[in-house]
PDB file of N, CA and C in Angstrom:
ATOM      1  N   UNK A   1       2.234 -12.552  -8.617  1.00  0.00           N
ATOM      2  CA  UNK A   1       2.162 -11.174  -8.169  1.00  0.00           C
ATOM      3  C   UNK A   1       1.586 -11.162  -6.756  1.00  0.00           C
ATOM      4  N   UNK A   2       2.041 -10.688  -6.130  1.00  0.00           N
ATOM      5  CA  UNK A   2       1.871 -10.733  -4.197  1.00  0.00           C
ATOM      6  C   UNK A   2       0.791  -9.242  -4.286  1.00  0.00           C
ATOM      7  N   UNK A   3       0.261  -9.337  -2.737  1.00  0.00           N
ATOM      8  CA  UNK A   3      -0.768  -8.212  -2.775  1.00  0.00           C
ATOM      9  C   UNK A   3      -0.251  -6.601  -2.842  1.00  0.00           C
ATOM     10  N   UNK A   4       0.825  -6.236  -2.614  1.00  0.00           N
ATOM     11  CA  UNK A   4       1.495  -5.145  -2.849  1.00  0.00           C
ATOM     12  C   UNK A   4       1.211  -4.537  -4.145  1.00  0.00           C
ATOM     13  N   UNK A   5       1.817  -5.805  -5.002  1.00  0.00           N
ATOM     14  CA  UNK A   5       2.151  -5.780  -6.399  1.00  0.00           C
ATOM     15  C   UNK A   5       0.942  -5.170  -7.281  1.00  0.00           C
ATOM     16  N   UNK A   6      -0.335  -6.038  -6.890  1.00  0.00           N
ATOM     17  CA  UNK A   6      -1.797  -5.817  -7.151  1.00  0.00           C
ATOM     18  C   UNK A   6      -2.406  -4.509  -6.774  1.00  0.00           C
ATOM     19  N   UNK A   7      -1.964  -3.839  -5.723  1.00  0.00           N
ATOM     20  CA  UNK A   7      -2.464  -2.690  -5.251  1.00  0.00           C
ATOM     21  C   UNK A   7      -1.854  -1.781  -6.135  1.00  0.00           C
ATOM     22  N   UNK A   8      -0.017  -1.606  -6.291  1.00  0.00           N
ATOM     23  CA  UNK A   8       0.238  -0.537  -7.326  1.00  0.00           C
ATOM     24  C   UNK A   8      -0.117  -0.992  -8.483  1.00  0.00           C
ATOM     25  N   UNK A   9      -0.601  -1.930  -9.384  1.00  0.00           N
ATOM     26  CA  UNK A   9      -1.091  -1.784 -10.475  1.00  0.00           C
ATOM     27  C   UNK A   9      -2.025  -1.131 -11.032  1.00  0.00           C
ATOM     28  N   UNK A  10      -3.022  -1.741  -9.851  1.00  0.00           N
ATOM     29  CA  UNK A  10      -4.425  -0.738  -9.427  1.00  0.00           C
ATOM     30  C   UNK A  10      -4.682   0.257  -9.292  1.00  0.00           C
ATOM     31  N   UNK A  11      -3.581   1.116  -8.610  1.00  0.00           N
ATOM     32  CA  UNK A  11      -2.916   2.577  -8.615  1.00  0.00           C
ATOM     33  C   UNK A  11      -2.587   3.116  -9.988  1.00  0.00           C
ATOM     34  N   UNK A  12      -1.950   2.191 -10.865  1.00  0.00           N
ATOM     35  CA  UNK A  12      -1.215   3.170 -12.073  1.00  0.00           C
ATOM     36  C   UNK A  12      -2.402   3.366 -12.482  1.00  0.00           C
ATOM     37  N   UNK A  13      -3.461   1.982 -12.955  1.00  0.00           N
ATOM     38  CA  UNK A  13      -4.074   2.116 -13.635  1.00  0.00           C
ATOM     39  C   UNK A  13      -5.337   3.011 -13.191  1.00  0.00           C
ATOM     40  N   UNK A  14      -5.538   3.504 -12.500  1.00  0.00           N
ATOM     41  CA  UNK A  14      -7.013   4.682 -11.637  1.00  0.00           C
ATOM     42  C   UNK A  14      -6.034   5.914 -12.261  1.00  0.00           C
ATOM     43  N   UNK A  15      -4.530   6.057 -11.682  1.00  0.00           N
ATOM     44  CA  UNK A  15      -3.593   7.480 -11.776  1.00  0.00           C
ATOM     45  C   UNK A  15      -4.002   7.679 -13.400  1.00  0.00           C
ATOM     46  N   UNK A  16      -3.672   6.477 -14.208  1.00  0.00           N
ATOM     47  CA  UNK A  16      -4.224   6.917 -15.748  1.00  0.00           C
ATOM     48  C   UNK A  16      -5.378   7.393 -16.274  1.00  0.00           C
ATOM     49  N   UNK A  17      -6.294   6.629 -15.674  1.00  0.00           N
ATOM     50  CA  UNK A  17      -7.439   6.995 -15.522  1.00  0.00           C
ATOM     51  C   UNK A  17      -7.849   8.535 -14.995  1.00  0.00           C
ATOM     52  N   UNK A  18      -7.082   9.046 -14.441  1.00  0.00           N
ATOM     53  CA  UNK A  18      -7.538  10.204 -13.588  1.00  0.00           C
ATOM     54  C   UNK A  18      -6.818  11.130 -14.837  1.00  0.00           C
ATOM     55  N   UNK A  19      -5.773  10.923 -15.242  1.00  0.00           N
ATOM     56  CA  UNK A  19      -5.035  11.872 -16.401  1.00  0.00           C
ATOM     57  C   UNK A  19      -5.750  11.772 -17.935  1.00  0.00           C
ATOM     58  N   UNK A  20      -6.468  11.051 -18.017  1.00  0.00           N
ATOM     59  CA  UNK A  20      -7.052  10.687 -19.028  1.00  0.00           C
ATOM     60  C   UNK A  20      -8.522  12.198 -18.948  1.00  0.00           C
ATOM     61  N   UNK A  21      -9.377  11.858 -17.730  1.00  0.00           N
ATOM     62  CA  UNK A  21     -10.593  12.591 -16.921  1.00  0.00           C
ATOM     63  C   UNK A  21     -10.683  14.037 -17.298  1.00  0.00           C
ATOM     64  N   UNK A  22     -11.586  14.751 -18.288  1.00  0.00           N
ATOM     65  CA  UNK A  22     -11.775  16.075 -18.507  1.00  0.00           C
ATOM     66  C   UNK A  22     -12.613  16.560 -17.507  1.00  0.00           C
ATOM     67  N   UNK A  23     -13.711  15.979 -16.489  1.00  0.00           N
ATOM     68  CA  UNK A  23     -13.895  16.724 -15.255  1.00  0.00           C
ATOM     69  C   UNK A  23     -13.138  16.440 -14.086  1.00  0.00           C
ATOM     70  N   UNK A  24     -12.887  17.868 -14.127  1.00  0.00           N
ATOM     71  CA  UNK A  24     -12.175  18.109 -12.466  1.00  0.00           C
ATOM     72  C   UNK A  24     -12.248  17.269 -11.415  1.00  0.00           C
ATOM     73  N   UNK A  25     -14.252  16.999 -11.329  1.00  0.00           N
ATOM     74  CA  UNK A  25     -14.517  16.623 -10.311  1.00  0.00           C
ATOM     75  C   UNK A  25     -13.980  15.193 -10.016  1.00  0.00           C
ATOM     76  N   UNK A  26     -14.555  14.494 -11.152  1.00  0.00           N
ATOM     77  CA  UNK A  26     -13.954  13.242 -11.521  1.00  0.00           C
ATOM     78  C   UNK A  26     -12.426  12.669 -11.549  1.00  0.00           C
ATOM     79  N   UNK A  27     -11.821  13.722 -11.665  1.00  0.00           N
ATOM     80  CA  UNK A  27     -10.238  13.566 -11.844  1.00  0.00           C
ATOM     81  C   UNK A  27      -9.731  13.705 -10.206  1.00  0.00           C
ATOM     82  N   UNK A  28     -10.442  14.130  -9.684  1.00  0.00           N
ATOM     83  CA  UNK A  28     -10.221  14.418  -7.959  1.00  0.00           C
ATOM     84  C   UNK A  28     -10.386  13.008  -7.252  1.00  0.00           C
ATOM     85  N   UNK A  29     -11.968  12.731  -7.683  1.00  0.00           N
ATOM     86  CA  UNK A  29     -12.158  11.347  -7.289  1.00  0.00           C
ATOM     87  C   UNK A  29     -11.211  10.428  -7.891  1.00  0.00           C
ATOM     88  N   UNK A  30     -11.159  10.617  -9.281  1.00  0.00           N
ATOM     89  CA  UNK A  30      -9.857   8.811  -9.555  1.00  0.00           C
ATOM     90  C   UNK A  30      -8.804   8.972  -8.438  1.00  0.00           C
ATOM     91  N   UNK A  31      -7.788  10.733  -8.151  1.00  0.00           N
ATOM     92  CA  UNK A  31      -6.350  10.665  -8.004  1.00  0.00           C
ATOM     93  C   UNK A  31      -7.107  10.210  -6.443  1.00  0.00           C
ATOM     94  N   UNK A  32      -8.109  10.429  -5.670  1.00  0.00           N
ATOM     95  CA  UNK A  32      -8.177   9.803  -4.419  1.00  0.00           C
ATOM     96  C   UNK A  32      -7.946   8.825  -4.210  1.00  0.00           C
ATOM     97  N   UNK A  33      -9.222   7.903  -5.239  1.00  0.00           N
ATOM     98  CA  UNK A  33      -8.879   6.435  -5.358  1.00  0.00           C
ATOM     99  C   UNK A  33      -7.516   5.825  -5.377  1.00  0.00           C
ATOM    100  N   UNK A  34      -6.691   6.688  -6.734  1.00  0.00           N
ATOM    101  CA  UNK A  34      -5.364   5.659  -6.793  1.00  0.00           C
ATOM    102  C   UNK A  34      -4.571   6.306  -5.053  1.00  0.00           C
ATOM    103  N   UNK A  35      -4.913   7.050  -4.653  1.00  0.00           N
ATOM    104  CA  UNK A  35      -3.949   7.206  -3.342  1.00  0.00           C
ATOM    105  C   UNK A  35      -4.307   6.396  -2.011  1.00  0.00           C
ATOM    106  N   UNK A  36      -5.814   5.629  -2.895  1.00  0.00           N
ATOM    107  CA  UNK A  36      -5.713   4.838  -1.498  1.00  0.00           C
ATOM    108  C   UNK A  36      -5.558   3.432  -1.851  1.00  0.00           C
ATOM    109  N   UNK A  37      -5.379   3.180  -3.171  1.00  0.00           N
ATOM    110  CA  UNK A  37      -4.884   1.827  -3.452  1.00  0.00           C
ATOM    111  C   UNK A  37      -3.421   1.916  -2.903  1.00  0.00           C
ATOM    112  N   UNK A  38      -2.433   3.153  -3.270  1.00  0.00           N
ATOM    113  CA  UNK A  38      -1.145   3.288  -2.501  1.00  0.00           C
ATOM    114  C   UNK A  38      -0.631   2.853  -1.235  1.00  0.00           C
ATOM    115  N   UNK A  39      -1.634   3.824  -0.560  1.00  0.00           N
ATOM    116  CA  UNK A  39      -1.890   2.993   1.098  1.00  0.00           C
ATOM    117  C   UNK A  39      -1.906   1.767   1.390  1.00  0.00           C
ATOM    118  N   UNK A  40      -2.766   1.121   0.545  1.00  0.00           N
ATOM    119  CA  UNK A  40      -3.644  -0.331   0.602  1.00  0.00           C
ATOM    120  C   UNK A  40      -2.075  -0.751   0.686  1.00  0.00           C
ATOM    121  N   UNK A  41      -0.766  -0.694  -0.539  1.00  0.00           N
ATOM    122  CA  UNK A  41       0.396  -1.400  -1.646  1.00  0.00           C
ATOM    123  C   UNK A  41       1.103  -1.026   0.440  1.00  0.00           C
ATOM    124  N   UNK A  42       1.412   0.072   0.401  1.00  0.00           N
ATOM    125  CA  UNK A  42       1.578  -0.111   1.793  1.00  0.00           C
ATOM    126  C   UNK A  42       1.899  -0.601   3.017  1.00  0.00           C
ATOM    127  N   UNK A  43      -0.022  -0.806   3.156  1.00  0.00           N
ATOM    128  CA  UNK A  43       0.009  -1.573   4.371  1.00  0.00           C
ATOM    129  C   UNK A  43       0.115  -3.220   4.374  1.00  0.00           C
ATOM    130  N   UNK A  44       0.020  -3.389   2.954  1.00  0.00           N
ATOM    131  CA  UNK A  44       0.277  -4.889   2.525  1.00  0.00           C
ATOM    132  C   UNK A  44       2.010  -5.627   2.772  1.00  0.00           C
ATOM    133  N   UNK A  45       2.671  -4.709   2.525  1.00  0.00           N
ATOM    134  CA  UNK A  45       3.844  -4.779   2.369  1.00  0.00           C
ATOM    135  C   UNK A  45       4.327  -4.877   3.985  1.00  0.00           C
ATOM    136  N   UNK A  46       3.581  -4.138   4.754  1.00  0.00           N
ATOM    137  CA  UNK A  46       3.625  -4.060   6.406  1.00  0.00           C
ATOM    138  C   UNK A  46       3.512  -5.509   6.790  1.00  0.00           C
ATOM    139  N   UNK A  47       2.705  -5.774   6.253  1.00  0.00           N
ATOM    140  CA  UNK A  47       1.342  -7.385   6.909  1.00  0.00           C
ATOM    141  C   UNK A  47       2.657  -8.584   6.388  1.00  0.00           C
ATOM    142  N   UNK A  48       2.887  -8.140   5.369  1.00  0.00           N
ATOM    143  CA  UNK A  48       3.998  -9.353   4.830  1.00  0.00           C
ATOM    144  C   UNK A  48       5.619  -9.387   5.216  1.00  0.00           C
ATOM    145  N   UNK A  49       6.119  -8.017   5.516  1.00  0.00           N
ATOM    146  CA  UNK A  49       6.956  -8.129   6.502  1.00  0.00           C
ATOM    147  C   UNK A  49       6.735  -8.629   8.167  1.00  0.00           C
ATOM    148  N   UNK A  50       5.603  -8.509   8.427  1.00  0.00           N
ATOM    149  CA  UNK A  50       5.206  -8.979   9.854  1.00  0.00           C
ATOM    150  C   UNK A  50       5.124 -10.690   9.767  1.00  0.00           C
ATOM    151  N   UNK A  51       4.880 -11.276   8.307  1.00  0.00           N
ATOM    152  CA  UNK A  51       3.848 -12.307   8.518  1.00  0.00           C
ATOM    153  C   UNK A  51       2.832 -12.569   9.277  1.00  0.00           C
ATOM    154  N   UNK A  52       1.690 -11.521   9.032  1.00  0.00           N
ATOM    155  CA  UNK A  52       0.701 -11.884   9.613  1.00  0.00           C
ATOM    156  C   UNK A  52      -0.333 -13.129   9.047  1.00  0.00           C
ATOM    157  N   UNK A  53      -1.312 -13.801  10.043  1.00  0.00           N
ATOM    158  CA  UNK A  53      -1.423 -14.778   9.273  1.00  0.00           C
ATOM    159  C   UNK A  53      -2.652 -14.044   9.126  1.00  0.00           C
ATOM    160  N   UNK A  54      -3.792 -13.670  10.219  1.00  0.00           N
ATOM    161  CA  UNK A  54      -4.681 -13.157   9.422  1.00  0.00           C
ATOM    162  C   UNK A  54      -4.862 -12.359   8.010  1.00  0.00           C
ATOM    163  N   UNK A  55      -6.001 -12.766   7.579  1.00  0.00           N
ATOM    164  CA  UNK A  55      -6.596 -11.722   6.394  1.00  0.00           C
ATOM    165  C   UNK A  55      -7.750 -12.311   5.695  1.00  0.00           C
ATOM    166  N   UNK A  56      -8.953 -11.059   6.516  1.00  0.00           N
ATOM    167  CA  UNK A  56      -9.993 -11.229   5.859  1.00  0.00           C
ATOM    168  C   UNK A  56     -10.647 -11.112   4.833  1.00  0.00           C
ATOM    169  N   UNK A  57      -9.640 -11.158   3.172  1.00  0.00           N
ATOM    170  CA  UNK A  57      -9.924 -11.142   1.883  1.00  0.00           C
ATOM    171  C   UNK A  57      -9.048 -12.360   1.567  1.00  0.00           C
ATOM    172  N   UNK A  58     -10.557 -12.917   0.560  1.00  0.00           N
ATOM    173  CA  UNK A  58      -9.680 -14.096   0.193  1.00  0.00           C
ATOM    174  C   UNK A  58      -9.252 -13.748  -0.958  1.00  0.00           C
ATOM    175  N   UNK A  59      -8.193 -13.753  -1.212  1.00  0.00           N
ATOM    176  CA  UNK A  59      -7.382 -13.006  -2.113  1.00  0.00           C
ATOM    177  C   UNK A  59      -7.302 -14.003  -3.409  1.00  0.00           C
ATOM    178  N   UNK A  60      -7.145 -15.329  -3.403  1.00  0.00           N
ATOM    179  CA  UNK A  60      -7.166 -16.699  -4.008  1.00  0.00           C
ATOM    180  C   UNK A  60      -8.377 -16.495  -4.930  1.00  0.00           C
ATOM    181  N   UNK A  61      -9.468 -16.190  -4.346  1.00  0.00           N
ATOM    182  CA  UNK A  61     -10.913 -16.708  -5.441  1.00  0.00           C
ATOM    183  C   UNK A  61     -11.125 -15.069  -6.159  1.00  0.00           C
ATOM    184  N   UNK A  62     -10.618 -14.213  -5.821  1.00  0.00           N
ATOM    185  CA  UNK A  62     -10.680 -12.877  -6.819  1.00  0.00           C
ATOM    186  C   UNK A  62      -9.683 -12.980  -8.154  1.00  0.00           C
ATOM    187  N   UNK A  63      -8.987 -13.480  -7.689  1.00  0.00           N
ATOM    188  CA  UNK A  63      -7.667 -13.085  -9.068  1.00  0.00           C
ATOM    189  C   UNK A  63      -7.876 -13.889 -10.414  1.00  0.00           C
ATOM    190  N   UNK A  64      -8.831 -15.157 -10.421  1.00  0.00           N
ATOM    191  CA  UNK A  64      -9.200 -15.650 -11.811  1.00  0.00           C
ATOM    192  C   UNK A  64     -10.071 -14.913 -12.014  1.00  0.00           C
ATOM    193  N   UNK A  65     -10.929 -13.987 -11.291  1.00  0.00           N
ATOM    194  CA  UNK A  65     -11.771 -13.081 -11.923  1.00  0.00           C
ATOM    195  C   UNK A  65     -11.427 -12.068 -12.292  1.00  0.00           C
ATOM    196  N   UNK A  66     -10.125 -11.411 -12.080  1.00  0.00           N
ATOM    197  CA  UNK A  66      -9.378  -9.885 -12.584  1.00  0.00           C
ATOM    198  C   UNK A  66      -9.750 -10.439 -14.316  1.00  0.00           C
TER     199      UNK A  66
END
């Protein structure tokens, strides 16, 4: 799964989260969150059409910890 991929997952799963949420307030904050994991799916997708080489997340030592 490439970093795109990881970001909309991250997204469904906050968007569920937010539909799930009986306060408002709270349900405001998840749908923010998942709209900026969106962005994130995004600008990832930007970086990998560019091949950029930078990137300051090491993306490698997080994912055995998901």
């Amino acid at each position: 799964m490439d970093r795109e991929q990881e970001y909309r997952q991250l997204s469904d799963i906050v968007f569920q989260r937010a539909s799930d949420e009986e306060s408002a307030l709270l349900k405001a904050q998840w749908k923010i969150l998942g709209a900026q994991y969106l962005e994130l799916a995004g600008q990832s997708k930007k970086i990998d059409e560019t091949d950029t080489i930078y990137d300051p997340i090491p993306w490698d030592r997080f994912r055995d910890n998901c």
